[in-house]
PDB file of N, CA and C in Angstrom:
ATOM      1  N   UNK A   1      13.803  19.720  60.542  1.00  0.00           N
ATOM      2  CA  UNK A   1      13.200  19.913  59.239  1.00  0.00           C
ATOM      3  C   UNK A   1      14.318  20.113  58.204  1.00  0.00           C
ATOM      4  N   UNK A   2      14.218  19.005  57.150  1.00  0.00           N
ATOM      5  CA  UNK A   2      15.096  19.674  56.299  1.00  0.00           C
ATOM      6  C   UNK A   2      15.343  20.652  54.979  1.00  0.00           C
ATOM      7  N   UNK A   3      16.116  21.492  55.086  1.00  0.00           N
ATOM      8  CA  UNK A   3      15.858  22.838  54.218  1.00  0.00           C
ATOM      9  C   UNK A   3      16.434  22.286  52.538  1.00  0.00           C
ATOM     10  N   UNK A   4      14.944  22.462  51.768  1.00  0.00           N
ATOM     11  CA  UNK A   4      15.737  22.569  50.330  1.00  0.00           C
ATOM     12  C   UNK A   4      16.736  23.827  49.737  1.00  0.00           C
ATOM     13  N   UNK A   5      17.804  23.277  49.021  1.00  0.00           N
ATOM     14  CA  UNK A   5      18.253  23.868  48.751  1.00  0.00           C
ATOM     15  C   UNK A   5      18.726  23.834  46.722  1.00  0.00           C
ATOM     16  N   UNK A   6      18.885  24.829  45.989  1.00  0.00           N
ATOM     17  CA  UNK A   6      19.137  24.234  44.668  1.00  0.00           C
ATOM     18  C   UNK A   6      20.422  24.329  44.590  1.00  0.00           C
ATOM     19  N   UNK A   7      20.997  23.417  43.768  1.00  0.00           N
ATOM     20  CA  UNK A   7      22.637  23.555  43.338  1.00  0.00           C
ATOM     21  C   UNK A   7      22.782  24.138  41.687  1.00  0.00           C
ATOM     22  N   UNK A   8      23.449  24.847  41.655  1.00  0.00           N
ATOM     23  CA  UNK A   8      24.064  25.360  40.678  1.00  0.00           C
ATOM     24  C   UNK A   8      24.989  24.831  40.198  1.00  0.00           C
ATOM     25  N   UNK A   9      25.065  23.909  38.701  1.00  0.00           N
ATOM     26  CA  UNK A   9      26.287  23.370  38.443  1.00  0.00           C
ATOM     27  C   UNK A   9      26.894  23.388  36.998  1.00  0.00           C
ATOM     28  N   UNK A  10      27.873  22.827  36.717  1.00  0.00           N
ATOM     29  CA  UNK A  10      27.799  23.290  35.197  1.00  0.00           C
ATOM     30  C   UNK A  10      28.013  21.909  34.607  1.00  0.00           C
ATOM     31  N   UNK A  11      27.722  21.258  33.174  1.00  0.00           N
ATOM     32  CA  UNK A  11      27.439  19.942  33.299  1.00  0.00           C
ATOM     33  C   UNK A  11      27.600  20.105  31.133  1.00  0.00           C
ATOM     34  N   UNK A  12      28.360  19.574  30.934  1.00  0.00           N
ATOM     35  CA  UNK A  12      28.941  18.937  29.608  1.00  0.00           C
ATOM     36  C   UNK A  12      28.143  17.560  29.149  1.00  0.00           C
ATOM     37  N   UNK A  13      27.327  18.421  28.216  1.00  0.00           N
ATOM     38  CA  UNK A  13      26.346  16.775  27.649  1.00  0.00           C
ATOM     39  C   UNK A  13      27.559  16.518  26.264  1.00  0.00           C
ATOM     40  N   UNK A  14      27.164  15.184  25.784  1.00  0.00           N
ATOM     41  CA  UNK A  14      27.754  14.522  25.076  1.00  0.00           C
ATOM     42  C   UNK A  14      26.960  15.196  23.916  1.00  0.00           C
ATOM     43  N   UNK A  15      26.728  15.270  22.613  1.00  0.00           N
ATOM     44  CA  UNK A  15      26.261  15.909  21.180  1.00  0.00           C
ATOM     45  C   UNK A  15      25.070  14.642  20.952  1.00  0.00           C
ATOM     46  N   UNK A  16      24.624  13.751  21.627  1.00  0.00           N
ATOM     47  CA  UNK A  16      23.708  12.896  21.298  1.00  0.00           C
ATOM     48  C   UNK A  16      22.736  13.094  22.313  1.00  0.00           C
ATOM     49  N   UNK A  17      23.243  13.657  23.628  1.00  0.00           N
ATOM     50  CA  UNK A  17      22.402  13.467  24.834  1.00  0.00           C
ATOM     51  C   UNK A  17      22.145  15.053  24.614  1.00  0.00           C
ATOM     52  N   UNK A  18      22.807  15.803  24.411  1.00  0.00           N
ATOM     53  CA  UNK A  18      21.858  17.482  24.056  1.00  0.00           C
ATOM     54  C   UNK A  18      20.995  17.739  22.926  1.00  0.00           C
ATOM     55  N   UNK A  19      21.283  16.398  21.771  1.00  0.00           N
ATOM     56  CA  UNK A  19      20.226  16.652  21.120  1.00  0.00           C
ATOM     57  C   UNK A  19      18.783  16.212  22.067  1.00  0.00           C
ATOM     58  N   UNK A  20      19.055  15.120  22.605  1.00  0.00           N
ATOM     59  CA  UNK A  20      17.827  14.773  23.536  1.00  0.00           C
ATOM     60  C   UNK A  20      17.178  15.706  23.676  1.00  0.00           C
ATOM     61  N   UNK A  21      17.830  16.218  24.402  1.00  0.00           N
ATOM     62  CA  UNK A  21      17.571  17.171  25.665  1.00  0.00           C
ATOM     63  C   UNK A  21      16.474  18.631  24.342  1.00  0.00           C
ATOM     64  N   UNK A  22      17.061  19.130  24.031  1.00  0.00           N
ATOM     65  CA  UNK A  22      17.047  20.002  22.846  1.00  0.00           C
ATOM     66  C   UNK A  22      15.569  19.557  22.320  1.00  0.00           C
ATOM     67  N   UNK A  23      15.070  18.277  21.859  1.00  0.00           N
ATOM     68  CA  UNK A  23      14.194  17.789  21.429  1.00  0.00           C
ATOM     69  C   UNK A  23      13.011  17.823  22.113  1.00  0.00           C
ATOM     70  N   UNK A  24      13.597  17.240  23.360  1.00  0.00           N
ATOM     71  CA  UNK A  24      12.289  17.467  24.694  1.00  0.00           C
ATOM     72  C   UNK A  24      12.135  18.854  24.896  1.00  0.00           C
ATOM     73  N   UNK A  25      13.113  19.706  25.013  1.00  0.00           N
ATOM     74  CA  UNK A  25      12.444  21.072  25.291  1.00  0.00           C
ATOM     75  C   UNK A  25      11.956  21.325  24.261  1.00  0.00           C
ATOM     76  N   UNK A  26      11.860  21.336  22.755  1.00  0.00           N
ATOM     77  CA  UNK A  26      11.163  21.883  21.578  1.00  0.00           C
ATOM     78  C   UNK A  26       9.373  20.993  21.480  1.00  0.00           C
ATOM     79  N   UNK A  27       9.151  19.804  22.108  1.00  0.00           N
ATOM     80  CA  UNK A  27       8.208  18.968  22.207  1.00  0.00           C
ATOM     81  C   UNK A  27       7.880  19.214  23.464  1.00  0.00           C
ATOM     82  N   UNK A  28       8.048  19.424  24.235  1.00  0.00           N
ATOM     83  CA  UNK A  28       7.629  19.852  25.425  1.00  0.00           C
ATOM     84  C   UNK A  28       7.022  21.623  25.647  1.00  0.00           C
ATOM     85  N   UNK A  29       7.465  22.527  25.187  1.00  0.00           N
ATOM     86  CA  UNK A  29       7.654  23.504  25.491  1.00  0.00           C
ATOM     87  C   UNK A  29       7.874  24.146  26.767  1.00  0.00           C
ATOM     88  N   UNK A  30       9.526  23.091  27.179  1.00  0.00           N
ATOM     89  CA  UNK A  30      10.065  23.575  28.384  1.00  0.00           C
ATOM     90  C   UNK A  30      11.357  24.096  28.593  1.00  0.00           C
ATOM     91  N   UNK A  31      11.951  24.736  29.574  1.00  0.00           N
ATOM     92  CA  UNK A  31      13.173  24.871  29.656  1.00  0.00           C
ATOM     93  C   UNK A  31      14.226  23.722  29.906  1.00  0.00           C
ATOM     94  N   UNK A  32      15.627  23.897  29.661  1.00  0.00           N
ATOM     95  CA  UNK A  32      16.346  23.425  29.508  1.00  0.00           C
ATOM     96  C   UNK A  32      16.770  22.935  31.237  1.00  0.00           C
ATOM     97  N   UNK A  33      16.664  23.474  32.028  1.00  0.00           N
ATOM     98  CA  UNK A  33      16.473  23.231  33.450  1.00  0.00           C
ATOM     99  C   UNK A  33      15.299  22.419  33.757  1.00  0.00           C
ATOM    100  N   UNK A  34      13.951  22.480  33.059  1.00  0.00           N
ATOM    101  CA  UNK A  34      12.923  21.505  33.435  1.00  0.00           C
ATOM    102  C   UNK A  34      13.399  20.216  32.687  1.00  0.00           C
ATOM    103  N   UNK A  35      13.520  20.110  31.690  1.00  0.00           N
ATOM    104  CA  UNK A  35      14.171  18.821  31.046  1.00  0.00           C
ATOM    105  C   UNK A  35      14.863  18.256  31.705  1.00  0.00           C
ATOM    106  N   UNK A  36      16.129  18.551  32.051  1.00  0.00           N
ATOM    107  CA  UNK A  36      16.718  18.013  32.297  1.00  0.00           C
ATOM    108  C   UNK A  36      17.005  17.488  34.290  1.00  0.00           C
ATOM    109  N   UNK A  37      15.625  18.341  34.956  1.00  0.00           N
ATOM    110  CA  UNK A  37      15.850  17.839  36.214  1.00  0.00           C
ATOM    111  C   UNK A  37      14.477  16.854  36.491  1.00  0.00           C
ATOM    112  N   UNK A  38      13.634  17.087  35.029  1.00  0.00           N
ATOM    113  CA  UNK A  38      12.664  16.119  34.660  1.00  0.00           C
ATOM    114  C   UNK A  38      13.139  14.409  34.534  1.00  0.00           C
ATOM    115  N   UNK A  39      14.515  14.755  33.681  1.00  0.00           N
ATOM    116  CA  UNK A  39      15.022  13.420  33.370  1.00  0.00           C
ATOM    117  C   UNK A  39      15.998  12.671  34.769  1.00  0.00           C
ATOM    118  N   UNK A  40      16.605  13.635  35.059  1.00  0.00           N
ATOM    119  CA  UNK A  40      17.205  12.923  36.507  1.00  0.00           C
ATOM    120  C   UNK A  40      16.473  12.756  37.465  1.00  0.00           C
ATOM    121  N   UNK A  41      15.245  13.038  37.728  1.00  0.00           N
ATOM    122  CA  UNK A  41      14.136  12.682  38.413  1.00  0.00           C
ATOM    123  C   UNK A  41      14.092  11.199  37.872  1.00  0.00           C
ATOM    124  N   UNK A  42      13.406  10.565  36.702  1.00  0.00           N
ATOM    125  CA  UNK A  42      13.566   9.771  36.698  1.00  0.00           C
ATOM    126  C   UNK A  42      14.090   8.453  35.921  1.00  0.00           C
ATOM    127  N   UNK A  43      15.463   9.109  36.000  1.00  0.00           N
ATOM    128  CA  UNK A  43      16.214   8.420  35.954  1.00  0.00           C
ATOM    129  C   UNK A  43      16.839   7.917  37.057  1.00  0.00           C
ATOM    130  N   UNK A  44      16.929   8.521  38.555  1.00  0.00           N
ATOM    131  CA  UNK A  44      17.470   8.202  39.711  1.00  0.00           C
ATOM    132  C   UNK A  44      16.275   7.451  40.657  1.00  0.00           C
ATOM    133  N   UNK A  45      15.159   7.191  40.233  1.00  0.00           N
ATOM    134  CA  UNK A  45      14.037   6.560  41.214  1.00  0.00           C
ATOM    135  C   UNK A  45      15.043   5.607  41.402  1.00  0.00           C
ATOM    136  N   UNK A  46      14.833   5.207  42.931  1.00  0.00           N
ATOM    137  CA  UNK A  46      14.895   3.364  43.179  1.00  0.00           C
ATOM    138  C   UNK A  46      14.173   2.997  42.405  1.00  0.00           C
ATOM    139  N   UNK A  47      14.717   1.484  42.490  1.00  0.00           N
ATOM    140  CA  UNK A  47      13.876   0.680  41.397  1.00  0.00           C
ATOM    141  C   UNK A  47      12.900  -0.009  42.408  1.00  0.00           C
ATOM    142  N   UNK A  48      11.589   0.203  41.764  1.00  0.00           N
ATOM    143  CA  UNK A  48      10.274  -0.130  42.113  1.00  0.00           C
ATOM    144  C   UNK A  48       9.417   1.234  42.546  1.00  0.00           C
ATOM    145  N   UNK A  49       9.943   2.147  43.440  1.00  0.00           N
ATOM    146  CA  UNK A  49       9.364   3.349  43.294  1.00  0.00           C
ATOM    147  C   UNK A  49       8.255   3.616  42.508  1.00  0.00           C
ATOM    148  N   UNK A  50       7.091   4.466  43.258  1.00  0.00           N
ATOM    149  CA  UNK A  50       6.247   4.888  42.207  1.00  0.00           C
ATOM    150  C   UNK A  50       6.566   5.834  41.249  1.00  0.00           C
ATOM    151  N   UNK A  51       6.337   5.767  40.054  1.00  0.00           N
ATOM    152  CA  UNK A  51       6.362   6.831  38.992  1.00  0.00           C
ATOM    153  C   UNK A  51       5.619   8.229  39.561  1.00  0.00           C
ATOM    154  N   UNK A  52       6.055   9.077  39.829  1.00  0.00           N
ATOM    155  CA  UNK A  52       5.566  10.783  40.034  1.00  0.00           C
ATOM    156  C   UNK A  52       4.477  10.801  38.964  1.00  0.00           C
ATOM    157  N   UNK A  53       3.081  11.020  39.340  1.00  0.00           N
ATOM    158  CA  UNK A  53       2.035  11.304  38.423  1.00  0.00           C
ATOM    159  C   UNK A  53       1.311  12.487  38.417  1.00  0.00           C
ATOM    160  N   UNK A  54       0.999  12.914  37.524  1.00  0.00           N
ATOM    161  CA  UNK A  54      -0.167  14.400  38.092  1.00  0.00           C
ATOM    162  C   UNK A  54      -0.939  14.074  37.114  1.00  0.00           C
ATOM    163  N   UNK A  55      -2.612  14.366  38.184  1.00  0.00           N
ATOM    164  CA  UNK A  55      -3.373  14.232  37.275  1.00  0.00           C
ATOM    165  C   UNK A  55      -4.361  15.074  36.976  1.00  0.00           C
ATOM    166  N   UNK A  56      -4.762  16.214  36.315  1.00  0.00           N
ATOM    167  CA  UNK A  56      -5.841  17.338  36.290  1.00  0.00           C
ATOM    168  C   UNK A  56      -6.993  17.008  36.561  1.00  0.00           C
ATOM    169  N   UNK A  57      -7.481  17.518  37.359  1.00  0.00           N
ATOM    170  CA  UNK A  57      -9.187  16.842  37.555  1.00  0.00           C
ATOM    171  C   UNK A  57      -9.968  18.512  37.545  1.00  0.00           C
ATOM    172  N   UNK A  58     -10.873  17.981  36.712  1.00  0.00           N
ATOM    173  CA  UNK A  58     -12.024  18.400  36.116  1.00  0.00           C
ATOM    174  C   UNK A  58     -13.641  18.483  36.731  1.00  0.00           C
ATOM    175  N   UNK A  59     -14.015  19.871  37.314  1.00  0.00           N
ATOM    176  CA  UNK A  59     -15.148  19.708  37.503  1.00  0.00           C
ATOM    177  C   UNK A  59     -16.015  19.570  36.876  1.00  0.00           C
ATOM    178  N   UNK A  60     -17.214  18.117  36.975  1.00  0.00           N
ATOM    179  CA  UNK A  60     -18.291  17.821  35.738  1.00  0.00           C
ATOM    180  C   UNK A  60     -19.459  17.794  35.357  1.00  0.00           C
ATOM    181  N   UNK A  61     -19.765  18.860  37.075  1.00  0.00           N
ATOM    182  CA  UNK A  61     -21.147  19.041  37.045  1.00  0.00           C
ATOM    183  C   UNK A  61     -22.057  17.672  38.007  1.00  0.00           C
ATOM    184  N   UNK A  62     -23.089  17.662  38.288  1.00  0.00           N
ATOM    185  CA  UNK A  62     -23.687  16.473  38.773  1.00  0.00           C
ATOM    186  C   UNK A  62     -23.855  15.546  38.109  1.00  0.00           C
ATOM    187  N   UNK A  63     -23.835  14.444  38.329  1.00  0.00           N
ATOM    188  CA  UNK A  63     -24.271  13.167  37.546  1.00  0.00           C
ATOM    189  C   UNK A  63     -25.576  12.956  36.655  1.00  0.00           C
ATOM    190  N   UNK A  64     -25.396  12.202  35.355  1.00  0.00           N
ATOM    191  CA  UNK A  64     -27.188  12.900  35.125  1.00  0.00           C
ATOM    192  C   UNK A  64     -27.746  11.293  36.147  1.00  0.00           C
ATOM    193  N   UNK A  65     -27.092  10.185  36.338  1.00  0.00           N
ATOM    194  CA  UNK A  65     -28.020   9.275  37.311  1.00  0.00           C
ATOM    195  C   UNK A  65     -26.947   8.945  38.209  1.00  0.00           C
ATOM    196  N   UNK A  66     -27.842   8.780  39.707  1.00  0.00           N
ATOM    197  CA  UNK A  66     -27.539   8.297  40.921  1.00  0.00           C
ATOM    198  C   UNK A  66     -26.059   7.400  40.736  1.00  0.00           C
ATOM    199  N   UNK A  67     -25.145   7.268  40.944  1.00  0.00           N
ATOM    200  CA  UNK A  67     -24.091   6.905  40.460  1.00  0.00           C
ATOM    201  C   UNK A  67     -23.982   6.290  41.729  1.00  0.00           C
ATOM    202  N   UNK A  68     -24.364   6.570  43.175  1.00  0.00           N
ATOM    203  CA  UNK A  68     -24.102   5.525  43.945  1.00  0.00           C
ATOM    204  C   UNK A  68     -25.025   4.137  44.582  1.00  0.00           C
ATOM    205  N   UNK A  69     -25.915   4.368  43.008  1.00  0.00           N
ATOM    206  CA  UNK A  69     -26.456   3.293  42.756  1.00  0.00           C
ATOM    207  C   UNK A  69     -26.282   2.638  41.567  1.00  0.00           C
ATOM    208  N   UNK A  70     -25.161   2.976  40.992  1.00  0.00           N
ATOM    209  CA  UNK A  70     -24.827   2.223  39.664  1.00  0.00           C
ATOM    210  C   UNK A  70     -25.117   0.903  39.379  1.00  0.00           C
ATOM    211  N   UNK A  71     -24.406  -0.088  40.608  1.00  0.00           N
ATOM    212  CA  UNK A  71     -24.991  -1.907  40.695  1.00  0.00           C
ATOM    213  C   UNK A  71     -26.153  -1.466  40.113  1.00  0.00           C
ATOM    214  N   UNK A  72     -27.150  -1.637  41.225  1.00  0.00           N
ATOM    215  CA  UNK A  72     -28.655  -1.531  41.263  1.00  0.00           C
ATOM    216  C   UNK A  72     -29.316  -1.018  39.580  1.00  0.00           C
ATOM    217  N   UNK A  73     -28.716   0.265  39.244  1.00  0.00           N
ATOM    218  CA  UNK A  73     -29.258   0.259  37.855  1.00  0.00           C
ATOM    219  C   UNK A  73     -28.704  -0.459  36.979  1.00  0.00           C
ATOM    220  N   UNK A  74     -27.251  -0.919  37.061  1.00  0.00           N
ATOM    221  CA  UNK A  74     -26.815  -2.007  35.193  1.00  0.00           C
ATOM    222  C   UNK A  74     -27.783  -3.130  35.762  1.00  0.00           C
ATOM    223  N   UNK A  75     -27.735  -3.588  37.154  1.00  0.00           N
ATOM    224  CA  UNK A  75     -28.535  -4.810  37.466  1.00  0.00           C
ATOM    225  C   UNK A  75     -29.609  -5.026  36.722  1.00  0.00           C
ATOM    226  N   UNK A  76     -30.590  -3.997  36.657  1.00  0.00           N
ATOM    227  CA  UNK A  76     -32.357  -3.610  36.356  1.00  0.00           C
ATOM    228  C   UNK A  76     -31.818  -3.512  35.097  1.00  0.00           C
ATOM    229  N   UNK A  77     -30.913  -2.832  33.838  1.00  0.00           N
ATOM    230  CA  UNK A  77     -30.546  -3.248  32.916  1.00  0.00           C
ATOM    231  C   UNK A  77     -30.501  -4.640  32.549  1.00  0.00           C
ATOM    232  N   UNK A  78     -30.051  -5.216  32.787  1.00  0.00           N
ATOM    233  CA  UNK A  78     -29.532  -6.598  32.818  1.00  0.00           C
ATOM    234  C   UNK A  78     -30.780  -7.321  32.214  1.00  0.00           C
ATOM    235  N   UNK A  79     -31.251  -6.886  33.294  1.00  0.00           N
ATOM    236  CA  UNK A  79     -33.202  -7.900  33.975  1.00  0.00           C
ATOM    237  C   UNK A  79     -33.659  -7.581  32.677  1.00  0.00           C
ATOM    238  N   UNK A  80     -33.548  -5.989  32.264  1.00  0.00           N
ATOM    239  CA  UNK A  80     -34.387  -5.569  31.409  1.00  0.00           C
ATOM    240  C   UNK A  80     -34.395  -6.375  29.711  1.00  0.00           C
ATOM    241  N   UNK A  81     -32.923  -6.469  29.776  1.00  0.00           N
ATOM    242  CA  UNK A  81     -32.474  -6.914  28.638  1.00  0.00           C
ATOM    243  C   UNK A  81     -32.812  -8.375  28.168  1.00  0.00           C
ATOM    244  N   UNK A  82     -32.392  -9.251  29.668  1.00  0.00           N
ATOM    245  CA  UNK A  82     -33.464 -10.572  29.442  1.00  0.00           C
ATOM    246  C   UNK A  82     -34.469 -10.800  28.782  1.00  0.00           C
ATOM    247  N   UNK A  83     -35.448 -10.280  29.789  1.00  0.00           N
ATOM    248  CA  UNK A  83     -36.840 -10.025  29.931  1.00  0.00           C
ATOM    249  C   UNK A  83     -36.825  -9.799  27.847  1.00  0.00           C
ATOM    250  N   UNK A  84     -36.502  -9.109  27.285  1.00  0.00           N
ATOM    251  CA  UNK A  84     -36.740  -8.691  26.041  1.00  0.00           C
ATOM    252  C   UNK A  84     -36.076  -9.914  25.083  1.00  0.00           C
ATOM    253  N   UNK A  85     -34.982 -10.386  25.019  1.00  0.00           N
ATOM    254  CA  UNK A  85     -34.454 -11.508  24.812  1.00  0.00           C
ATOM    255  C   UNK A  85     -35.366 -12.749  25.098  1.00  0.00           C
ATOM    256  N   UNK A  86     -35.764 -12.971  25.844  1.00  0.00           N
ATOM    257  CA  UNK A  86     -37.284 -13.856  26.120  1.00  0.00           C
ATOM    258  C   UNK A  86     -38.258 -13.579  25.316  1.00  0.00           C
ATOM    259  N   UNK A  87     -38.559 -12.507  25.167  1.00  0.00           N
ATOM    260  CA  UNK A  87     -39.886 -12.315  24.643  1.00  0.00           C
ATOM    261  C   UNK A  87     -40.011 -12.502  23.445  1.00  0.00           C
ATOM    262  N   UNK A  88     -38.279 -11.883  22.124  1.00  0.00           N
ATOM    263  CA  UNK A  88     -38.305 -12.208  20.891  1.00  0.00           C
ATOM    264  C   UNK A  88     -37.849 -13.592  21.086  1.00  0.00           C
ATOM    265  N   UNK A  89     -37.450 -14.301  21.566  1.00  0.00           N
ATOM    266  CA  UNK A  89     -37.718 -15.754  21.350  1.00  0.00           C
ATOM    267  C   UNK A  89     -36.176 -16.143  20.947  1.00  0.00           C
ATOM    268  N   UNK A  90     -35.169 -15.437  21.547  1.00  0.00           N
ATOM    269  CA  UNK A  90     -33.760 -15.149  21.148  1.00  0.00           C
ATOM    270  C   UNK A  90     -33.202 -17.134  21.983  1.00  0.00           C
TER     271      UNK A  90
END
């Protein structure tokens, strides 16, 4: 198993790349350690790699209709909509 470990280092940005940095933490409201191990994250993916995503999910209560009959009802929509389109003479 392999053990994470963090490194401690000390690291000289250039006056264009700390404004970056500086910017994202003020728009972000993060630290200067999340920024910037945010950005070498991905900046070091292989190329093609998936992008790291998170996504919040939300409980929404029950459906107000059968949703695992969705086909079946736009279908009967569909019909319905014809059916009326016929009748005004569309």
């Amino acid at each position: 198993m392999r053990r994470r470990t963090t490194m401690r280092t000390t690291v000289t940005l250039e006056p264009d790349t700390a404004a970056l940095v500086e910017r994202a933490m003020r728009e972000r409201g993060q630290s200067f350690k999340q920024v910037v191990n945010e950005a070498l994250r991905q900046a070091l993916q292989p190329p093609g790699a998936p992008a790291e995503t998170h996504t919040t999910v939300y409980r929404m209560g029950d459906p107000a209709v059968p949703l695992d009959r969705a086909l079946a009802l736009v279908a009967a929509l569909d019909d319905a909509e014809v059916v009326r389109e016929l009748e005004v003479g569309r």
